[in-house]
N, C-alpha and C. Protein backbone atom coordinates (compact mmCIF):
# COMPACT_ATOMS: atom_id res chain seq x y z
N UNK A 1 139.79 25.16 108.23
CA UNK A 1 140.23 24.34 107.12
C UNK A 1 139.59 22.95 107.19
N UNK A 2 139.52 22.37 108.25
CA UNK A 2 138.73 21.25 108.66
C UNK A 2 137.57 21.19 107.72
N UNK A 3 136.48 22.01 108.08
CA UNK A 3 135.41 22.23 107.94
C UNK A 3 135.31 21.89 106.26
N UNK A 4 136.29 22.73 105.89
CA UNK A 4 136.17 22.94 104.16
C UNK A 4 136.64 21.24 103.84
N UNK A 5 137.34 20.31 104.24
CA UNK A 5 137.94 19.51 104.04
C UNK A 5 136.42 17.96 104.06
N UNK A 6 135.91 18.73 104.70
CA UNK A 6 134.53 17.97 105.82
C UNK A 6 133.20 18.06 104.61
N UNK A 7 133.25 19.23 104.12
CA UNK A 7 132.37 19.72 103.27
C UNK A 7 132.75 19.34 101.58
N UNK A 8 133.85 19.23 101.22
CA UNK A 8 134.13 18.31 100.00
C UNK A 8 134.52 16.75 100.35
N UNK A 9 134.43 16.51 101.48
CA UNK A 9 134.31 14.55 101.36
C UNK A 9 132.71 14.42 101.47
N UNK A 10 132.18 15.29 101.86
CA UNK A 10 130.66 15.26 101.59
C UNK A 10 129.92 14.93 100.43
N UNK A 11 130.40 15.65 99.73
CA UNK A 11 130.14 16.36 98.33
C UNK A 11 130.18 14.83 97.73
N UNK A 12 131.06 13.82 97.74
CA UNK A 12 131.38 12.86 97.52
C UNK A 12 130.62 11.20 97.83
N UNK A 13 130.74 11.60 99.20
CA UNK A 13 130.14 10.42 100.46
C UNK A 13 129.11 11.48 101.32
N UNK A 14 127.61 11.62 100.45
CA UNK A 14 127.01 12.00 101.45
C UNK A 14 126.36 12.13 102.65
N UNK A 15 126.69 10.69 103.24
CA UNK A 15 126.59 10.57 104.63
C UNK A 15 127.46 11.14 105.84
N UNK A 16 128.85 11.38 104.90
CA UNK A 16 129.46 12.51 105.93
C UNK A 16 129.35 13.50 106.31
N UNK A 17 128.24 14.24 105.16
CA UNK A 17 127.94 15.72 105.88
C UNK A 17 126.61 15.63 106.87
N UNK A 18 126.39 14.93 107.27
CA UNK A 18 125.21 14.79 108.38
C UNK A 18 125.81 14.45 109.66
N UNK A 19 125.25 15.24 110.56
CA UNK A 19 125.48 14.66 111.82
C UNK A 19 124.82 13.43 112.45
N UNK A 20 125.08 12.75 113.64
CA UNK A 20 124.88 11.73 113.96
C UNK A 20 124.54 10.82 113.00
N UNK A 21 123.45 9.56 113.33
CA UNK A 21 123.24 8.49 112.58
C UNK A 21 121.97 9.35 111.12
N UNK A 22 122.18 10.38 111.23
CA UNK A 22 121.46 10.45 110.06
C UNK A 22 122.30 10.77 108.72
N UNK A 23 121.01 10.59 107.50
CA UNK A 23 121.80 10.23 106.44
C UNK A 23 122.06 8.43 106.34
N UNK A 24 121.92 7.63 107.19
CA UNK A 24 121.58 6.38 106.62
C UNK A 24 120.35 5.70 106.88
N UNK A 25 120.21 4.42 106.33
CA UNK A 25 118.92 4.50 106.38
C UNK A 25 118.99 3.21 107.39
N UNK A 26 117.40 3.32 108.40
CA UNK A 26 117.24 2.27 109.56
C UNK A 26 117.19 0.46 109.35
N UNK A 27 118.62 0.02 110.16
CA UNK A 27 118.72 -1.38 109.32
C UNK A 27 117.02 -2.12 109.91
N UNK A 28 116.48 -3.36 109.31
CA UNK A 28 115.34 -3.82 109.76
C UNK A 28 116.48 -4.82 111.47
N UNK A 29 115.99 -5.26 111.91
CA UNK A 29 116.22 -6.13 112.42
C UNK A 29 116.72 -7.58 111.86
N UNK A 30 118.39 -8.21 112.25
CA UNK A 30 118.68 -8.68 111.48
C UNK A 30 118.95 -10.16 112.42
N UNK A 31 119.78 -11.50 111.26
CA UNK A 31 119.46 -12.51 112.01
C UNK A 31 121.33 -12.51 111.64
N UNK A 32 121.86 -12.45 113.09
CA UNK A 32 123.26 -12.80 113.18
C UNK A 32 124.21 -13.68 112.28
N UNK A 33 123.19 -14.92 113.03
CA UNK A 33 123.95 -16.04 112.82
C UNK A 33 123.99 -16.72 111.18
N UNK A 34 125.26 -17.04 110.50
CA UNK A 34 125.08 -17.14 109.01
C UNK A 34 125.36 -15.87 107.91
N UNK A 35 125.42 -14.96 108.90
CA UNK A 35 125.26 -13.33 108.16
C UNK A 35 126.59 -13.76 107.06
N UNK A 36 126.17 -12.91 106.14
CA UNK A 36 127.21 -12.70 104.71
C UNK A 36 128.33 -11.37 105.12
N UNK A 37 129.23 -12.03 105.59
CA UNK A 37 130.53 -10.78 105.48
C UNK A 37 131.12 -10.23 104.02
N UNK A 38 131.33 -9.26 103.78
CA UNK A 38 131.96 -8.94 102.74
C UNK A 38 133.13 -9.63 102.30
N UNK A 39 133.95 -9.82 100.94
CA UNK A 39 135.26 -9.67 101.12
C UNK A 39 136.44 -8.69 101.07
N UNK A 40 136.08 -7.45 101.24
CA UNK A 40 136.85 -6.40 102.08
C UNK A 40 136.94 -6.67 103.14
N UNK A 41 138.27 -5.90 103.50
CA UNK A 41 138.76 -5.97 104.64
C UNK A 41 138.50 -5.13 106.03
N UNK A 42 136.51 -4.06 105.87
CA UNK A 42 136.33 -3.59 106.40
C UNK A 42 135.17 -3.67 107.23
N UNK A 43 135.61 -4.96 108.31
CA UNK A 43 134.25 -5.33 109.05
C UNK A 43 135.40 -6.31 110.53
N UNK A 44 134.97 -5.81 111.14
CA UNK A 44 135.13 -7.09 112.21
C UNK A 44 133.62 -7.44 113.25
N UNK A 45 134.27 -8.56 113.50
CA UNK A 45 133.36 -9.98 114.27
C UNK A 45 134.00 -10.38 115.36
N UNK A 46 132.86 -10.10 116.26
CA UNK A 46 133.13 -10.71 117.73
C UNK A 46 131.75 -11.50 117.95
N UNK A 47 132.02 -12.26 118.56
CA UNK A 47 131.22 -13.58 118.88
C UNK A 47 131.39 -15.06 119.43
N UNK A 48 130.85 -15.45 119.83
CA UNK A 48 131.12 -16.41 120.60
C UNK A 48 131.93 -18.13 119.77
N UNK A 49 132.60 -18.68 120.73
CA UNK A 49 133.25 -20.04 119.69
C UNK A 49 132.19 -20.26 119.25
N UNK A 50 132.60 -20.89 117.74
CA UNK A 50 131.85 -21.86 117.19
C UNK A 50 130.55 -21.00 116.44
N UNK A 51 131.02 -19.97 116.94
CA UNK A 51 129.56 -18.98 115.67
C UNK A 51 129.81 -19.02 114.07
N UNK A 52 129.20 -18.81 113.31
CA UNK A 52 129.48 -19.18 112.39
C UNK A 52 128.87 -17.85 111.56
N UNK A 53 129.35 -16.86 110.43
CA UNK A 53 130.90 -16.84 110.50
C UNK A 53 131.63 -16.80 111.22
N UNK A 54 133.41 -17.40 110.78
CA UNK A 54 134.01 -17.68 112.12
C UNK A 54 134.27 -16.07 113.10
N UNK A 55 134.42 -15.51 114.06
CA UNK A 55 134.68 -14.15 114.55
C UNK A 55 136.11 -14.00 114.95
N UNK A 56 136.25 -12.46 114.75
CA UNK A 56 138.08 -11.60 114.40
C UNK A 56 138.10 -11.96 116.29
N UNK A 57 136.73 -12.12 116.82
CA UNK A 57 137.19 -11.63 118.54
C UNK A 57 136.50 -13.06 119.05
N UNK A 58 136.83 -13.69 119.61
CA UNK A 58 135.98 -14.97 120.52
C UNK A 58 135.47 -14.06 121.97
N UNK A 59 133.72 -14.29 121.78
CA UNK A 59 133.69 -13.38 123.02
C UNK A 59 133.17 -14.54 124.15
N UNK A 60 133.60 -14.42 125.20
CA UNK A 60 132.96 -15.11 126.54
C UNK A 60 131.59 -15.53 126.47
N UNK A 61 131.75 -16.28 127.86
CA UNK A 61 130.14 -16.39 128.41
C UNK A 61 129.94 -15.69 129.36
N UNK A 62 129.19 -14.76 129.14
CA UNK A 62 128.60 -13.74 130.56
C UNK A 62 128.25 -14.31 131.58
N UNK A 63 128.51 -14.28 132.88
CA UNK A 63 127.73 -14.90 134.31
C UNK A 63 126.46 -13.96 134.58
N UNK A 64 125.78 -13.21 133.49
CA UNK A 64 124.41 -12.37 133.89
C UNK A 64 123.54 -12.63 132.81
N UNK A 65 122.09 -12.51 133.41
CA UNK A 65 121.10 -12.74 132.36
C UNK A 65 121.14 -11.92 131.30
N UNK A 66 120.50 -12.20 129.97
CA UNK A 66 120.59 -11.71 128.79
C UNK A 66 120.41 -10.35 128.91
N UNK A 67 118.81 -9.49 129.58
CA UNK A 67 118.71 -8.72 129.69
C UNK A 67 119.80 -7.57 130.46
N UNK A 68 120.58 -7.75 131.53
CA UNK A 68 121.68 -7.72 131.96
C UNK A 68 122.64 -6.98 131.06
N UNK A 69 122.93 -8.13 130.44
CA UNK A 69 124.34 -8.20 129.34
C UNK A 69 123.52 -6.73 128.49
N UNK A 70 122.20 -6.90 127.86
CA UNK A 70 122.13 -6.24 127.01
C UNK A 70 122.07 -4.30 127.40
N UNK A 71 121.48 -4.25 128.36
CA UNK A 71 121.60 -3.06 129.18
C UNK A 71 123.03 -2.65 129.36
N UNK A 72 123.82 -3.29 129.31
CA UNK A 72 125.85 -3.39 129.98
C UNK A 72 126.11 -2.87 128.23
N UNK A 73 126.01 -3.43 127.43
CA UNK A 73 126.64 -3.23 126.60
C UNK A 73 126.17 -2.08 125.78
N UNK A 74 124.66 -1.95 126.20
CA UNK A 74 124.05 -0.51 125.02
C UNK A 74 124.94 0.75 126.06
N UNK A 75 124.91 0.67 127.59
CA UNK A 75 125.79 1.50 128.26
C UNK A 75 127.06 1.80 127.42
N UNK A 76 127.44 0.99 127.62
CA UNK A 76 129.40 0.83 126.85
C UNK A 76 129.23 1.67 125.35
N UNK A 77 128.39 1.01 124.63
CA UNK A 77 127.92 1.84 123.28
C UNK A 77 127.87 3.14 123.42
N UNK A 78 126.84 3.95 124.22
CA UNK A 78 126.72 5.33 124.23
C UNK A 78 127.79 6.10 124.93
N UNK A 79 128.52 5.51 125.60
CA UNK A 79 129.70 6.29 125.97
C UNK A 79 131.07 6.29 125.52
N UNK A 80 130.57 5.63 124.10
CA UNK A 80 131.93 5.19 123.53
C UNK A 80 131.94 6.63 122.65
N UNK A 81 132.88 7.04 122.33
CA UNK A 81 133.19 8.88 121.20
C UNK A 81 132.65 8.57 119.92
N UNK A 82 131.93 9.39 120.30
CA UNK A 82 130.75 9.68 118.50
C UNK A 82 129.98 8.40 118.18
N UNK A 83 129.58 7.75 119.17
CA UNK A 83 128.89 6.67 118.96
C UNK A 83 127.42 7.16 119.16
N UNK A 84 126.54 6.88 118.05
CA UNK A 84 124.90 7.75 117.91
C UNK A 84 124.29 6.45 118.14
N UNK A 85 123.05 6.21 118.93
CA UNK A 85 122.37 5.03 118.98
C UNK A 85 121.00 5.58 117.16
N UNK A 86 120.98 3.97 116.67
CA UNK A 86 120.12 4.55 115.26
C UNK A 86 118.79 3.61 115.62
N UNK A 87 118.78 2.27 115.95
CA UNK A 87 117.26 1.83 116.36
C UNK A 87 117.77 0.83 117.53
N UNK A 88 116.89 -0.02 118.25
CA UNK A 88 116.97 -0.53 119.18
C UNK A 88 115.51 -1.63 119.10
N UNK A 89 115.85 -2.58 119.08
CA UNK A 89 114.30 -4.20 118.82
C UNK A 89 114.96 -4.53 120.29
N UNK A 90 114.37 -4.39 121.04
CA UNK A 90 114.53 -4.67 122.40
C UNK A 90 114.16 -5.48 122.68
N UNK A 91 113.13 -6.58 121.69
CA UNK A 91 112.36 -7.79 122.15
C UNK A 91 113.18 -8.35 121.42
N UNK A 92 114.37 -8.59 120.96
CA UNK A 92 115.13 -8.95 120.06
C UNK A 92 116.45 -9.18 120.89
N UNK A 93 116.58 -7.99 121.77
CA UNK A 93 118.29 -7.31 122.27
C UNK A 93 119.09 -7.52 121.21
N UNK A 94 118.28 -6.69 120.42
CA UNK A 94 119.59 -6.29 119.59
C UNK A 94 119.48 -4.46 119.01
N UNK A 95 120.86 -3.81 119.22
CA UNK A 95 120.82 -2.30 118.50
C UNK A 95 121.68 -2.35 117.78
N UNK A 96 121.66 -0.69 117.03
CA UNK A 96 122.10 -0.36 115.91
C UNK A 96 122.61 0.65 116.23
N UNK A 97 124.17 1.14 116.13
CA UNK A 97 124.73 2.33 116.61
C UNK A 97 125.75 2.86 115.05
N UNK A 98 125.40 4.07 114.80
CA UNK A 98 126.62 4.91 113.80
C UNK A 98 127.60 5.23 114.49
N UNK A 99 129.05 4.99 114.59
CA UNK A 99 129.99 5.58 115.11
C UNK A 99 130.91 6.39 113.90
N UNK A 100 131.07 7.56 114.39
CA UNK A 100 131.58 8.46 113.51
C UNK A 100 133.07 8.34 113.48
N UNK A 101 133.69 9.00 112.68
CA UNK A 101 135.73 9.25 112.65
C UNK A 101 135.71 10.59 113.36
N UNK A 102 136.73 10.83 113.83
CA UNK A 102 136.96 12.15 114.48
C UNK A 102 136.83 12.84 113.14
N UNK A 103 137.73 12.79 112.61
CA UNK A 103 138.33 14.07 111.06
C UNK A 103 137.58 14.14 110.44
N UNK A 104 136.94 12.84 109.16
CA UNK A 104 135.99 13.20 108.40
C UNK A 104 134.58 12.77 108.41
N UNK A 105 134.18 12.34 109.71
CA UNK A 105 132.69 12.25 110.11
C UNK A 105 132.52 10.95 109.06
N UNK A 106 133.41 9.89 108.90
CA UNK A 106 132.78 8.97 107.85
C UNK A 106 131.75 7.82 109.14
N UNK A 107 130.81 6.89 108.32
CA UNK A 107 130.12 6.77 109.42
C UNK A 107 130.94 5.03 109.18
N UNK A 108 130.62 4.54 110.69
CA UNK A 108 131.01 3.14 110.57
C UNK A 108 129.54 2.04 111.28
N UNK A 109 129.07 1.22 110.79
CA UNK A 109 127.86 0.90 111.40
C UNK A 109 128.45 -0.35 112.69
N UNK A 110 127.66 -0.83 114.22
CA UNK A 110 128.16 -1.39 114.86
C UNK A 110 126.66 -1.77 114.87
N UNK A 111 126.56 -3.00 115.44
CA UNK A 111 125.35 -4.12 115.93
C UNK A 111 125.51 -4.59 117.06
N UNK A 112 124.99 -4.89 117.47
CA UNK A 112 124.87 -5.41 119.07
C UNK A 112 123.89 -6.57 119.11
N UNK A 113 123.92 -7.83 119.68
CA UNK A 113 122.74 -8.64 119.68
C UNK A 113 123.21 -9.46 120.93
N UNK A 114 122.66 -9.39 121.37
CA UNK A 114 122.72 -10.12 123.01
C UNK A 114 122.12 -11.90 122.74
N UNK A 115 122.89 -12.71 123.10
CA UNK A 115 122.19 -14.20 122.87
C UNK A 115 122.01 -14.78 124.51
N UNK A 116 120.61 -15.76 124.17
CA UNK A 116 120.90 -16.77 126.28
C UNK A 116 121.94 -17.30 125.86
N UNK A 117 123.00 -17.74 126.67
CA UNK A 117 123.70 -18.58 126.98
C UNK A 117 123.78 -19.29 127.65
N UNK A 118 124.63 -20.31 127.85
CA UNK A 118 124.76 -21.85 128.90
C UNK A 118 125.09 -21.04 129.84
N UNK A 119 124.38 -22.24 130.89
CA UNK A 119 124.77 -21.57 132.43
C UNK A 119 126.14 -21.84 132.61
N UNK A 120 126.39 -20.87 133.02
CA UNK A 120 127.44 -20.61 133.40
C UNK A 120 128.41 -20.83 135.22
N UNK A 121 129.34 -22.00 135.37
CA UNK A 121 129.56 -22.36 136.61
C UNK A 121 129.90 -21.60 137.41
N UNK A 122 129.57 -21.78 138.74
CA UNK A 122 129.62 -20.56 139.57
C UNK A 122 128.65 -20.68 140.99
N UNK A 123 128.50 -19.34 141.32
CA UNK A 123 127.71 -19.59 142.45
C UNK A 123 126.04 -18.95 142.16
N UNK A 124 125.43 -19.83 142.66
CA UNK A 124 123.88 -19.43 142.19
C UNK A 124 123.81 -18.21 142.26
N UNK A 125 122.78 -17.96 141.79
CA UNK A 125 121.96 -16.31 141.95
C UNK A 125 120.58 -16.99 142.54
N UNK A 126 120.02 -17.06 144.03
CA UNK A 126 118.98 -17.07 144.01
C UNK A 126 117.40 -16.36 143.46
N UNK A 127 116.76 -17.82 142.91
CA UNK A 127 116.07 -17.65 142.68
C UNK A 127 115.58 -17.53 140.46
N UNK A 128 117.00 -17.95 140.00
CA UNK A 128 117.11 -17.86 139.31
C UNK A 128 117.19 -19.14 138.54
N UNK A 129 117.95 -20.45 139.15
CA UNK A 129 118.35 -21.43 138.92
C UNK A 129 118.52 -22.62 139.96
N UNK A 130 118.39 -23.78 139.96
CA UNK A 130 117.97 -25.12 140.99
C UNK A 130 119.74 -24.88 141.63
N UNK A 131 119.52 -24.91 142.45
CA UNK A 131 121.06 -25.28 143.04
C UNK A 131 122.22 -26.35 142.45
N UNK A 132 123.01 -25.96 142.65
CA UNK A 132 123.86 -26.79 142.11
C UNK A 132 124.30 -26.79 140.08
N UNK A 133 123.25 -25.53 139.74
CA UNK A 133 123.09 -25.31 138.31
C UNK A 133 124.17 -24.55 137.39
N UNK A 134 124.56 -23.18 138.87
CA UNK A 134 125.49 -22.50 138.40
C UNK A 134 124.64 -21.35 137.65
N UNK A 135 125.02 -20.05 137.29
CA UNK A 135 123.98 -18.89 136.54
C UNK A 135 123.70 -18.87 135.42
N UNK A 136 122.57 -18.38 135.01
CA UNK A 136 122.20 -18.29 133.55
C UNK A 136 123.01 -17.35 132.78
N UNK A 137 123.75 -17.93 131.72
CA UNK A 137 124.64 -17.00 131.28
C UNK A 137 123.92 -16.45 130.08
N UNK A 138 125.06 -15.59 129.11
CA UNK A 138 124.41 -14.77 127.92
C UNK A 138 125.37 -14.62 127.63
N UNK A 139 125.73 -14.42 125.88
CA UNK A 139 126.45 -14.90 124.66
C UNK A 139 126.45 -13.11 124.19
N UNK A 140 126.99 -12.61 123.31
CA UNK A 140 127.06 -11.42 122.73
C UNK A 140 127.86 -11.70 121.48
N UNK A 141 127.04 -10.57 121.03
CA UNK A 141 127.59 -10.81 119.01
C UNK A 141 127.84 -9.14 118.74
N UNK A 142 128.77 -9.07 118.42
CA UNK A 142 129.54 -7.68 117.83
C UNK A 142 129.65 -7.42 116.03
N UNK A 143 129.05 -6.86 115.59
CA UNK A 143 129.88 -6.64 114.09
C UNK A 143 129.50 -5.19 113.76
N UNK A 144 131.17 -4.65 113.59
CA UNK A 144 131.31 -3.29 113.29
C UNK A 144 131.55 -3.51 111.90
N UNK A 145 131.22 -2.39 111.00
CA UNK A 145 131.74 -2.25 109.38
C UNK A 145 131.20 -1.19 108.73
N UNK A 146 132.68 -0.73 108.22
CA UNK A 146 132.53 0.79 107.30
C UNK A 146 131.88 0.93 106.84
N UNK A 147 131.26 2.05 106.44
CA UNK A 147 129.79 2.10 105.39
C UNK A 147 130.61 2.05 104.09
N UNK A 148 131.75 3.47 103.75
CA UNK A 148 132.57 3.59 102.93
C UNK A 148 133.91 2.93 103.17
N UNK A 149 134.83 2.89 101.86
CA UNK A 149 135.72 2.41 102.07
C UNK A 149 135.99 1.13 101.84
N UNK A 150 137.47 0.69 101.55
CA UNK A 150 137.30 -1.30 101.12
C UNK A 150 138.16 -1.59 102.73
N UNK A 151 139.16 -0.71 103.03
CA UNK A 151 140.21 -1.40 104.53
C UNK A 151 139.66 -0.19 105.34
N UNK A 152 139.71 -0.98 106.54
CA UNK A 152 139.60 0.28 107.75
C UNK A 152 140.69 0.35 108.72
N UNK A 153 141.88 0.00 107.89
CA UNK A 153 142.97 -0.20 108.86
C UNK A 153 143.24 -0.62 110.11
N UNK A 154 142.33 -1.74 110.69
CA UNK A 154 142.17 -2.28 111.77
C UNK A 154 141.02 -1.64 113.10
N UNK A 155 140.08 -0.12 112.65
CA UNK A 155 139.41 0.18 113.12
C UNK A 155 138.06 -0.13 113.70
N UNK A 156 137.65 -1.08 112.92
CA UNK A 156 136.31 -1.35 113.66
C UNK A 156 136.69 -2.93 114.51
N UNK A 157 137.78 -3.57 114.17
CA UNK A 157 138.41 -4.78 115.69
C UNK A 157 138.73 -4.13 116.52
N UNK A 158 139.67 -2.99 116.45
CA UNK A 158 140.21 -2.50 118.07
C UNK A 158 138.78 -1.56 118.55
N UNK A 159 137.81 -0.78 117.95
CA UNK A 159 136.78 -0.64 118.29
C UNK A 159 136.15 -1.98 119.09
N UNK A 160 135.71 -2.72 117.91
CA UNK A 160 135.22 -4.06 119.33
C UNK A 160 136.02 -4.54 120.67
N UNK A 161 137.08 -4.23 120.36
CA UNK A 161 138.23 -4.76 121.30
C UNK A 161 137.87 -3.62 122.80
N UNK A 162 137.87 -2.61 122.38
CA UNK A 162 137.57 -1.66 123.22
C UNK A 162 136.14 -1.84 124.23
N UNK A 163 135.07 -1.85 123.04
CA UNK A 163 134.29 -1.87 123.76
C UNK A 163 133.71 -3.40 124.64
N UNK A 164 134.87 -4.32 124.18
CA UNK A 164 134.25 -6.04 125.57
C UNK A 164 135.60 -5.30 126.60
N UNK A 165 136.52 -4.55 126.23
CA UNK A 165 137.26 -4.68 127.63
C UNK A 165 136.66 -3.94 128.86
N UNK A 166 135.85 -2.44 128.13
CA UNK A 166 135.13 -1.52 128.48
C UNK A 166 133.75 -1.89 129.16
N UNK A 167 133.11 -3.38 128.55
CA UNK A 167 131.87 -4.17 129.03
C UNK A 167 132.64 -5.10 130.30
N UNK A 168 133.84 -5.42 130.16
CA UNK A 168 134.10 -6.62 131.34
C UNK A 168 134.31 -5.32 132.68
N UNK A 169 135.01 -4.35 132.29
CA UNK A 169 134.91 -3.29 133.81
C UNK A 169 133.79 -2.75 134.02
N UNK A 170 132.69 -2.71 133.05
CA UNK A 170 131.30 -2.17 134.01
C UNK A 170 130.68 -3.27 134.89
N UNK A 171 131.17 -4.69 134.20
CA UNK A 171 130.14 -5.50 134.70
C UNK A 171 131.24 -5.96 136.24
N UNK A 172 132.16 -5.62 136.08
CA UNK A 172 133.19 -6.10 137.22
C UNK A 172 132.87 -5.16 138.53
N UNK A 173 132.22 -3.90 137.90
CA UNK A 173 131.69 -3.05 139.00
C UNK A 173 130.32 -3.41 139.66
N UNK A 174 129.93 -3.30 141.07
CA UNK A 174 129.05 -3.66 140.88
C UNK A 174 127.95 -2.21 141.15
């Protein structure tokens, strides 16, 4: 019954009858900061204070280099349920992931963009920074949002929510 249920929201929204990230089309590489949010209620923002738009999540300053952070978090991405990686500008650190619904395969788009950040106080990392500097930190920018749909009933924040609590225990591991 599923199936049949799967196959007329299709019929409708044809990006649901495709598996993974296909069926939409590859975003170019985009510039975060300033981005135009909708006014639906189906997008959340994580990002650091003071980013502008303001963000649903204030995210930290990482104590690891950019590259670091960005490797940590495409991890967290692919092991998150029905999360499809769609492109990746790696000279950028930034990707593009489709995360699907369990029931009707609707797709939800997530971004990833890794920023340098201020060093961060602490204890050196030799070889990285003059003593007494503290580590080079790195900034992260989150924005999930429905393809379809005007509310996502709080799904793509507790999605972000998930995946920085899910990024602070990989990086807590060593």
């Amino acid at each position: 019954m599923t199936w049949l249920l799967r196959m007329l929201v299709a019929l409708v929204f044809p990006a649901c009858g495709l598996p993974g990230a296909q069926g939409l089309p590859v975003p170019p590489p985009m510039t975060l900061p300033g981005l135009h949010r909708p006014d639906s209620p189906n997008t959340a923002l994580a990002a650091p204070a003071g980013f502008t738009p303001a963000p649903d999540i204030v995210t930290r300053a990482y104590p690891v280099p950019p590259a670091t952070l960005y490797t940590a978090i495409r991890a967290v991405a692919a092991a998150a349920p029905r999360s499809f990686p769609q492109v990746a500008y790696d000279d950028r650190l930034q990707a593009h992931y489709v995360v699907r619904s369990k029931l009707l395969n609707f797709p939800d788009l997530v971004t990833i963009q890794v920023i340098p950040g201020p060093v961060v106080p602490g204890p050196v990392v030799p070889g990285q920074v003059t003593p007494g500097q503290g580590t080079p930190g790195s900034g992260l920018i989150l924005w999930s949002r429905s393809v379809y749909g005007r509310s996502d009933f709080g799904v793509n924040k507790a999605r972000l929510a998930g995946w920085l609590a899910a990024l602070d225990a990989r990086l807590a591991t060593p």
